[in-house]
PDB file of N, CA and C in Angstrom:
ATOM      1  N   UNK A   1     -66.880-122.113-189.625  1.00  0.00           N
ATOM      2  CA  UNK A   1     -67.646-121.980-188.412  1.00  0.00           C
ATOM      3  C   UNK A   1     -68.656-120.848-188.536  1.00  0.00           C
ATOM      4  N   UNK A   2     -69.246-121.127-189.603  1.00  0.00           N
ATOM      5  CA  UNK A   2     -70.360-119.872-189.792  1.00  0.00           C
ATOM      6  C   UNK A   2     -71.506-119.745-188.958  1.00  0.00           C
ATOM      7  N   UNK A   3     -71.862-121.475-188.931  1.00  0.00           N
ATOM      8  CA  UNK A   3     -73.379-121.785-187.700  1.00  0.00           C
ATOM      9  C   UNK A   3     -73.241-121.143-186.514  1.00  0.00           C
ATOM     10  N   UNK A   4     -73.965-120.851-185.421  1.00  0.00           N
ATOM     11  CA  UNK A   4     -73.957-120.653-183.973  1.00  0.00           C
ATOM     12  C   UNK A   4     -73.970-122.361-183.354  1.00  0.00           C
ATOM     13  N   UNK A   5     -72.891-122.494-182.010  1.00  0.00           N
ATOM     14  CA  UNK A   5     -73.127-123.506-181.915  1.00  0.00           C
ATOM     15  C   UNK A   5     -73.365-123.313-180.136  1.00  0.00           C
ATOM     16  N   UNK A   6     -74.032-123.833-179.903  1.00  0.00           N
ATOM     17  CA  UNK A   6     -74.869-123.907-178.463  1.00  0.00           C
ATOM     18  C   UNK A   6     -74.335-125.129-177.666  1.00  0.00           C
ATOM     19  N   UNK A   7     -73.556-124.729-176.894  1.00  0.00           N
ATOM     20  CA  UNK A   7     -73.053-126.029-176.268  1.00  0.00           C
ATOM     21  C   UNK A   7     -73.573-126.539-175.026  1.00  0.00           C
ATOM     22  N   UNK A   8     -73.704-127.624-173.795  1.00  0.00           N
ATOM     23  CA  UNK A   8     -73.949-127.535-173.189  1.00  0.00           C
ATOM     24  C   UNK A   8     -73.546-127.659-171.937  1.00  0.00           C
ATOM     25  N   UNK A   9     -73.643-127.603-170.804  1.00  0.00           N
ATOM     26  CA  UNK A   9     -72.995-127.343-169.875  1.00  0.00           C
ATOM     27  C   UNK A   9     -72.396-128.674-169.411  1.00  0.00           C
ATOM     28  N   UNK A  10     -72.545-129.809-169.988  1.00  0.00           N
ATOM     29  CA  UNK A  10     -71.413-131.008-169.365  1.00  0.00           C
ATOM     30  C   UNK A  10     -70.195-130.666-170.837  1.00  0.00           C
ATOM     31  N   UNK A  11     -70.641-130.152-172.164  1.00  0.00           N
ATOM     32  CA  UNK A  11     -69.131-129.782-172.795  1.00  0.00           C
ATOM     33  C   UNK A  11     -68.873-128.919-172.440  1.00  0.00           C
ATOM     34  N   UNK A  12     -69.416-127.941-171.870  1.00  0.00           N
ATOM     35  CA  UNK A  12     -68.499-126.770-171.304  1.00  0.00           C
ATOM     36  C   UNK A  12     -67.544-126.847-170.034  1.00  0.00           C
ATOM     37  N   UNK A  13     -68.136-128.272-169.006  1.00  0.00           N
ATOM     38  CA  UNK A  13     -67.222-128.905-168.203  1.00  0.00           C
ATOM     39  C   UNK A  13     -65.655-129.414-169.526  1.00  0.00           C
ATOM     40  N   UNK A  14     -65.639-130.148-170.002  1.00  0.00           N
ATOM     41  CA  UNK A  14     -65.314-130.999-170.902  1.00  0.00           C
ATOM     42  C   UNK A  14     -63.914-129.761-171.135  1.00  0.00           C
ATOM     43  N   UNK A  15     -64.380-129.033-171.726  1.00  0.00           N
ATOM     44  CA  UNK A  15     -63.737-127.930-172.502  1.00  0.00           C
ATOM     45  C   UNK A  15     -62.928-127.279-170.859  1.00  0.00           C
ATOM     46  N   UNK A  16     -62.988-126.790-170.030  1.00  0.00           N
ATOM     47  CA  UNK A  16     -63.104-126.372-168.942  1.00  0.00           C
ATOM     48  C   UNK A  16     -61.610-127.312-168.469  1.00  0.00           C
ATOM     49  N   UNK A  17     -61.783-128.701-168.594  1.00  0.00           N
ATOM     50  CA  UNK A  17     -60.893-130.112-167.711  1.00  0.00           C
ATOM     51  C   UNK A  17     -60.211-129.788-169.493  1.00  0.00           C
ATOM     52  N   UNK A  18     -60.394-129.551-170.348  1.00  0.00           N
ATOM     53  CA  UNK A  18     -58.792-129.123-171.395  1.00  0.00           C
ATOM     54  C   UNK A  18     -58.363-128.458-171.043  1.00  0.00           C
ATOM     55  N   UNK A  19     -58.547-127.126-170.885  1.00  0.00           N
ATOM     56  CA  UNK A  19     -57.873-126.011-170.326  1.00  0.00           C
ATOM     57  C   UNK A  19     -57.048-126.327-169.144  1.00  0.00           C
ATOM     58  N   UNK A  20     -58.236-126.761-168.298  1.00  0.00           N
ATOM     59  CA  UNK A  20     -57.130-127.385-167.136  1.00  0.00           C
ATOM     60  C   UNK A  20     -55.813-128.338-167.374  1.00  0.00           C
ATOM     61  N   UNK A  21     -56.022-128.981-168.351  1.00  0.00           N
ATOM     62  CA  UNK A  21     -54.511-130.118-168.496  1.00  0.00           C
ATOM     63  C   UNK A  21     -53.598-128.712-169.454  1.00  0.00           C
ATOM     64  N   UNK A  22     -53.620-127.795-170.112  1.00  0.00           N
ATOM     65  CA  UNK A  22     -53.115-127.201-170.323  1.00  0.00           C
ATOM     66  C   UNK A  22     -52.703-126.950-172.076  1.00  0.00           C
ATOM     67  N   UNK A  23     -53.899-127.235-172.902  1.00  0.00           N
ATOM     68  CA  UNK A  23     -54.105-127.651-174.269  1.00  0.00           C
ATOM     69  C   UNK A  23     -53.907-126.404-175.067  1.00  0.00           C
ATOM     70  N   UNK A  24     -53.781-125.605-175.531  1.00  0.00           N
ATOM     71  CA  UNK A  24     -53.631-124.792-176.380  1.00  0.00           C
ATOM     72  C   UNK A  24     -55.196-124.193-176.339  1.00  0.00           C
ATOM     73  N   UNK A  25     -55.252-122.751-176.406  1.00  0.00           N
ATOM     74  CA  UNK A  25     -56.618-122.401-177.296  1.00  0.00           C
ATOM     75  C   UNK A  25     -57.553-123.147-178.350  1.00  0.00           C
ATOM     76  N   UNK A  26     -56.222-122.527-179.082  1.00  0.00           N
ATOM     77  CA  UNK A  26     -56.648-122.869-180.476  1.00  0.00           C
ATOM     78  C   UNK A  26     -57.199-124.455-181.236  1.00  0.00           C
ATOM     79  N   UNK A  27     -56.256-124.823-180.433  1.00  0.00           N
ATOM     80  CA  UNK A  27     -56.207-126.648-180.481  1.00  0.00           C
ATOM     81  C   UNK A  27     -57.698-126.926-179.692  1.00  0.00           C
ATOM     82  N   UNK A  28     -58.144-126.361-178.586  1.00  0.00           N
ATOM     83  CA  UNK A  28     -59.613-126.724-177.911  1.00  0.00           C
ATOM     84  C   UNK A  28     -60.546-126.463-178.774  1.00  0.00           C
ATOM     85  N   UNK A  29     -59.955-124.750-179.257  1.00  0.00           N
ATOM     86  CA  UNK A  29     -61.497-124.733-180.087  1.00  0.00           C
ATOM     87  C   UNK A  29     -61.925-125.017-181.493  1.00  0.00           C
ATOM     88  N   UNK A  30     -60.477-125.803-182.352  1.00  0.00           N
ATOM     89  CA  UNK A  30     -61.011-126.465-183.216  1.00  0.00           C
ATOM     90  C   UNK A  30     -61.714-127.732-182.875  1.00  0.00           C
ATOM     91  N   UNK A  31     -60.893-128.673-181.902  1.00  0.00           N
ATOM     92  CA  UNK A  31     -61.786-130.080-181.441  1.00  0.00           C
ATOM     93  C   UNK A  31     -63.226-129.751-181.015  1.00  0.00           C
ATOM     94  N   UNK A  32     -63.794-128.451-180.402  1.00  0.00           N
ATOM     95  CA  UNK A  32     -64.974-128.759-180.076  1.00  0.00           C
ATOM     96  C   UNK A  32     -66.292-127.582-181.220  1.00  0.00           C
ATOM     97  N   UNK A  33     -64.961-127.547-182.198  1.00  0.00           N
ATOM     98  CA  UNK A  33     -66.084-126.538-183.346  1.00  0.00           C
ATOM     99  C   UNK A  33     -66.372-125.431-182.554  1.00  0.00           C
ATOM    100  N   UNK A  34     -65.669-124.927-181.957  1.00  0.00           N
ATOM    101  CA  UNK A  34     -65.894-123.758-180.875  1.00  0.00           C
ATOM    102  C   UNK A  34     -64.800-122.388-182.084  1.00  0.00           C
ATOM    103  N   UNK A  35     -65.661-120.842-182.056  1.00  0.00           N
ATOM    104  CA  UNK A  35     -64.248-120.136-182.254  1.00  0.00           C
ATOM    105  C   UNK A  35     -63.735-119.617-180.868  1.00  0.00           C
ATOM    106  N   UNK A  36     -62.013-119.320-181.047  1.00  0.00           N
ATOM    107  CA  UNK A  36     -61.892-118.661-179.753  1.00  0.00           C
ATOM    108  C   UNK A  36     -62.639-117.586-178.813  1.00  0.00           C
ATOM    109  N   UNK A  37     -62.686-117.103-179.520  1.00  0.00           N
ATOM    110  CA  UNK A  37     -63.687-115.923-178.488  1.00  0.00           C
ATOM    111  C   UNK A  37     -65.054-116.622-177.935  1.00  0.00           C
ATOM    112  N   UNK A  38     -65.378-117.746-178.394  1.00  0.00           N
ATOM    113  CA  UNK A  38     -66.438-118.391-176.855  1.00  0.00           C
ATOM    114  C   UNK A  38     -65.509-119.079-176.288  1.00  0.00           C
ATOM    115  N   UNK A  39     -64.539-119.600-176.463  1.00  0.00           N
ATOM    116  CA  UNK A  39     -63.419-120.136-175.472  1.00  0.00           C
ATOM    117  C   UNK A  39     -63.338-118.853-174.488  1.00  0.00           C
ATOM    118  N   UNK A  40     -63.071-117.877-174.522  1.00  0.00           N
ATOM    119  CA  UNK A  40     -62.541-116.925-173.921  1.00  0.00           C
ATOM    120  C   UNK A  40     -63.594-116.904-172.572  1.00  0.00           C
ATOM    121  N   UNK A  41     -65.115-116.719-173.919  1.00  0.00           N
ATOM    122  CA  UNK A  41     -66.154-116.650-172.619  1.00  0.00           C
ATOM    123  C   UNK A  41     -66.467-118.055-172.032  1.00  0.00           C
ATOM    124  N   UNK A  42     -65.770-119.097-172.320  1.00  0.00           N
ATOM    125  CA  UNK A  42     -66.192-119.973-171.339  1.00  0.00           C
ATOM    126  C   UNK A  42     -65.558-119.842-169.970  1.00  0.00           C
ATOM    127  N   UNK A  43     -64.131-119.707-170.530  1.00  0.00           N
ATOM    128  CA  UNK A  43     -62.964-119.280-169.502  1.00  0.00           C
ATOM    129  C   UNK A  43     -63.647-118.143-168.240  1.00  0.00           C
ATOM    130  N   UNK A  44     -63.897-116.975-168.818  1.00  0.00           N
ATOM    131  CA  UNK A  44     -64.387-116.419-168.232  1.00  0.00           C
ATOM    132  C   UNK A  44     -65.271-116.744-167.198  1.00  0.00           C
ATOM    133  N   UNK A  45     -65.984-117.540-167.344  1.00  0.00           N
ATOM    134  CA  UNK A  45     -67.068-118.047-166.396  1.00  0.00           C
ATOM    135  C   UNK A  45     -66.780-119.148-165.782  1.00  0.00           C
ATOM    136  N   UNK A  46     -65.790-119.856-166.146  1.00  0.00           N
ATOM    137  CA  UNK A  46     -65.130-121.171-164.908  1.00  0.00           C
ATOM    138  C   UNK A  46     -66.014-121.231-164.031  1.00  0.00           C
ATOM    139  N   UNK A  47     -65.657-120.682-162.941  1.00  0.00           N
ATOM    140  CA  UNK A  47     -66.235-120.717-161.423  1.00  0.00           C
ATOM    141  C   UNK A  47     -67.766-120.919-161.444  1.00  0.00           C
ATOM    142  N   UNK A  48     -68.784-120.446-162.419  1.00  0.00           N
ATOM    143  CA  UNK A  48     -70.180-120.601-162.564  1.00  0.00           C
ATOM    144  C   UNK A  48     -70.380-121.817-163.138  1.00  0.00           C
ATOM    145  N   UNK A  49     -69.631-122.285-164.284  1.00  0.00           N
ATOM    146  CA  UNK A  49     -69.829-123.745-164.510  1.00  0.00           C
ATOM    147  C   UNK A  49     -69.320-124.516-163.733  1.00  0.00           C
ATOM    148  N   UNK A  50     -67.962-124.406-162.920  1.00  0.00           N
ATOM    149  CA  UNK A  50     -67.729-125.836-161.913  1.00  0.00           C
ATOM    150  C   UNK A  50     -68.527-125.444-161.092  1.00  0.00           C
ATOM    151  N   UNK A  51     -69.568-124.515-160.666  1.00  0.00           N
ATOM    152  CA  UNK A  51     -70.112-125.040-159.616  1.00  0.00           C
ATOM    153  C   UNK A  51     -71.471-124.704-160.129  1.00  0.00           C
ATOM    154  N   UNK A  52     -72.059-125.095-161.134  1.00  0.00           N
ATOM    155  CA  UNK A  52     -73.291-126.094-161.510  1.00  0.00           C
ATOM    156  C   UNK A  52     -73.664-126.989-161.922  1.00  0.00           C
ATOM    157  N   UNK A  53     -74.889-127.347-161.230  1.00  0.00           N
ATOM    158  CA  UNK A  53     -75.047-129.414-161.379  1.00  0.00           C
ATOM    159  C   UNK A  53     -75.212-129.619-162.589  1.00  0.00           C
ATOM    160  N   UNK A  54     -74.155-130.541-162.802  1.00  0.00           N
ATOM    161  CA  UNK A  54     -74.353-130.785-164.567  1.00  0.00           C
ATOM    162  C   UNK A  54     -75.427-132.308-164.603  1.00  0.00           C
ATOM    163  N   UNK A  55     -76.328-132.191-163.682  1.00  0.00           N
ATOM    164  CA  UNK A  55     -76.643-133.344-163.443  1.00  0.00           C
ATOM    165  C   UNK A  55     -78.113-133.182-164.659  1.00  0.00           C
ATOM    166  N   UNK A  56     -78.174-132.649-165.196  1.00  0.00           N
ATOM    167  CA  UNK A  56     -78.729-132.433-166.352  1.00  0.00           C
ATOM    168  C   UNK A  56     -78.500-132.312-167.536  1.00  0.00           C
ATOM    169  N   UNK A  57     -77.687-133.288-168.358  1.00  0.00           N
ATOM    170  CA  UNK A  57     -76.704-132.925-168.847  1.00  0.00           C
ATOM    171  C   UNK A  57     -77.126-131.927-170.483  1.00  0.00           C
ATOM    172  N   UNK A  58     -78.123-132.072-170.634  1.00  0.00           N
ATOM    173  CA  UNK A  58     -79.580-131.208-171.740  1.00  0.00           C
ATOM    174  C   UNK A  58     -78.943-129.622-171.602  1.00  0.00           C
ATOM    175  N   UNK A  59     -79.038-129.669-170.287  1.00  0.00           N
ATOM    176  CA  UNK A  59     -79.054-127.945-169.852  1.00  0.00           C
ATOM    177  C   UNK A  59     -77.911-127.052-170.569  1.00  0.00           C
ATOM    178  N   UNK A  60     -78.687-125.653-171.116  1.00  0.00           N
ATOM    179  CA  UNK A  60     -77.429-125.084-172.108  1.00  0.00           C
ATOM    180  C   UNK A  60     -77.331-123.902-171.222  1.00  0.00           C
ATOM    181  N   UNK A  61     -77.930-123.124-170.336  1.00  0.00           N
ATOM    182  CA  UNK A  61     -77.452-121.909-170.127  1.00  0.00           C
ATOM    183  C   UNK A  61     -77.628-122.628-168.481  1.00  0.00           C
ATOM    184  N   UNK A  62     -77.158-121.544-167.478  1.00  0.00           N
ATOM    185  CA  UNK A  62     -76.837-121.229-166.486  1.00  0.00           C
ATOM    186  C   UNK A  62     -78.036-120.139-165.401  1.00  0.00           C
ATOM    187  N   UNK A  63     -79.267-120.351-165.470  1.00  0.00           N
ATOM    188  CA  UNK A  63     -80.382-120.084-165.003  1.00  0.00           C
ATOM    189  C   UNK A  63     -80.403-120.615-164.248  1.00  0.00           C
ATOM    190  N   UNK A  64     -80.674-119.634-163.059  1.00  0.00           N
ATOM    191  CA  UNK A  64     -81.118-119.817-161.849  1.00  0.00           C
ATOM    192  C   UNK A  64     -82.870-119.634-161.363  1.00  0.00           C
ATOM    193  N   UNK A  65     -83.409-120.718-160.581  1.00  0.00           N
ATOM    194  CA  UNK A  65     -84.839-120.600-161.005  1.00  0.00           C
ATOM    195  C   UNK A  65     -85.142-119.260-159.557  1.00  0.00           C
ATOM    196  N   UNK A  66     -85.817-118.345-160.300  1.00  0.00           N
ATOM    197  CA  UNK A  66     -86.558-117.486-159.135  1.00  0.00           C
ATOM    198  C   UNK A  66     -87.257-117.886-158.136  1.00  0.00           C
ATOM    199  N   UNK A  67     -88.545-119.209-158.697  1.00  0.00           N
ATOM    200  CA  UNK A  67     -88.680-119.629-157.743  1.00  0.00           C
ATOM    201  C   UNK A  67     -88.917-120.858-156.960  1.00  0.00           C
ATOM    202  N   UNK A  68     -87.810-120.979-155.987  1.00  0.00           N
ATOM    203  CA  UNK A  68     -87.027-122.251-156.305  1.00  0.00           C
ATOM    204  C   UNK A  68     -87.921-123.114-155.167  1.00  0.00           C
ATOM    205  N   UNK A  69     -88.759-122.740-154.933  1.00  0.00           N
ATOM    206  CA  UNK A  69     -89.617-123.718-153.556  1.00  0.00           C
ATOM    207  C   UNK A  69     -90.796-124.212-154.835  1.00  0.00           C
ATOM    208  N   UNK A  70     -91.209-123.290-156.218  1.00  0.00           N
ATOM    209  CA  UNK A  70     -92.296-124.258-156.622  1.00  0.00           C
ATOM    210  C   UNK A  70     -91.695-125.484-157.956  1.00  0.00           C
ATOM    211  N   UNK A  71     -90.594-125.007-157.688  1.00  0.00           N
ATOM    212  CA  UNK A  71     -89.723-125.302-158.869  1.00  0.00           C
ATOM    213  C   UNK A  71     -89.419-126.875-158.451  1.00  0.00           C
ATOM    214  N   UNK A  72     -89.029-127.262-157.310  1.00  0.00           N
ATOM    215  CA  UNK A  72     -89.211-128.521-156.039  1.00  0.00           C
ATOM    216  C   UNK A  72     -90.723-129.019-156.259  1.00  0.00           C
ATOM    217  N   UNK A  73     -91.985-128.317-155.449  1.00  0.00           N
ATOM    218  CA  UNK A  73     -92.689-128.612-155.957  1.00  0.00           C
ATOM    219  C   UNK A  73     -93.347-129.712-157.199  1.00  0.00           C
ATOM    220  N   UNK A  74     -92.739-129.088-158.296  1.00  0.00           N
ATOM    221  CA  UNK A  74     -93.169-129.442-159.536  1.00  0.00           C
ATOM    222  C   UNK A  74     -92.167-130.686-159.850  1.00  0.00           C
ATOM    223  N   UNK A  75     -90.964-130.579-159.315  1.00  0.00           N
ATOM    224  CA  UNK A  75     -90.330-132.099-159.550  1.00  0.00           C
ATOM    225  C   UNK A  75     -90.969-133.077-158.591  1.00  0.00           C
ATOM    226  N   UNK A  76     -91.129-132.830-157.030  1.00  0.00           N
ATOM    227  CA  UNK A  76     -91.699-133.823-156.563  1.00  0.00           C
ATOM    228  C   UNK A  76     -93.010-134.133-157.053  1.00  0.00           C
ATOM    229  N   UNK A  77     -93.825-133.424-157.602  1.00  0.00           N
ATOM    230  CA  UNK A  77     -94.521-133.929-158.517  1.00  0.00           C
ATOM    231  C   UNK A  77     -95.090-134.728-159.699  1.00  0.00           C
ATOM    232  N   UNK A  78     -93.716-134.571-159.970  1.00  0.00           N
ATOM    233  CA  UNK A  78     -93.568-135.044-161.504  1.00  0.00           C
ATOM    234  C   UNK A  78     -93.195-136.563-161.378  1.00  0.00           C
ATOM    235  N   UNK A  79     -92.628-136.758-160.439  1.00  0.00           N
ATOM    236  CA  UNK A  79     -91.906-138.060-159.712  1.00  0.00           C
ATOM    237  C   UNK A  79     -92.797-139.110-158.989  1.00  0.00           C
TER     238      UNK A  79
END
């Protein structure tokens, strides 16, 4: 596991619903090529990933847009 691996926020759900059934560490973070210590920090952050829309499923970090009226804007736009 020498690479950096960038996961994204519907496997970090994924990883998140293992933990929840009650899987071992170690056992999660070989299946997802993860080492433990980003397990740890996924753990850590639970509550910020279940409650963002994974309705993007691309999206790798957890950014919040500053500004979120042109940010609307630019999708109803785009649409």
């Amino acid at each position: 596991m020498s690479k950096r691996k960038c996961l994204s926020i519907k496997e970090k759900h994924l990883i998140l619903h293992e933990v929840d059934k009650g899987m071992k560490k170690k056992d999660i973070a070989i299946k997802f090529g993860i080492p433990p210590n980003s397990l740890s920090t996924i753990k850590k952050s639970h509550d910020k990933i279940q409650n963002y829309d994974p309705s993007n499923s691309c999206s790798k970090r957890l950014k919040a847009c500053v500004y979120e009226d042109v940010d609307e804007a630019v999708v109803k736009w785009t649409v």
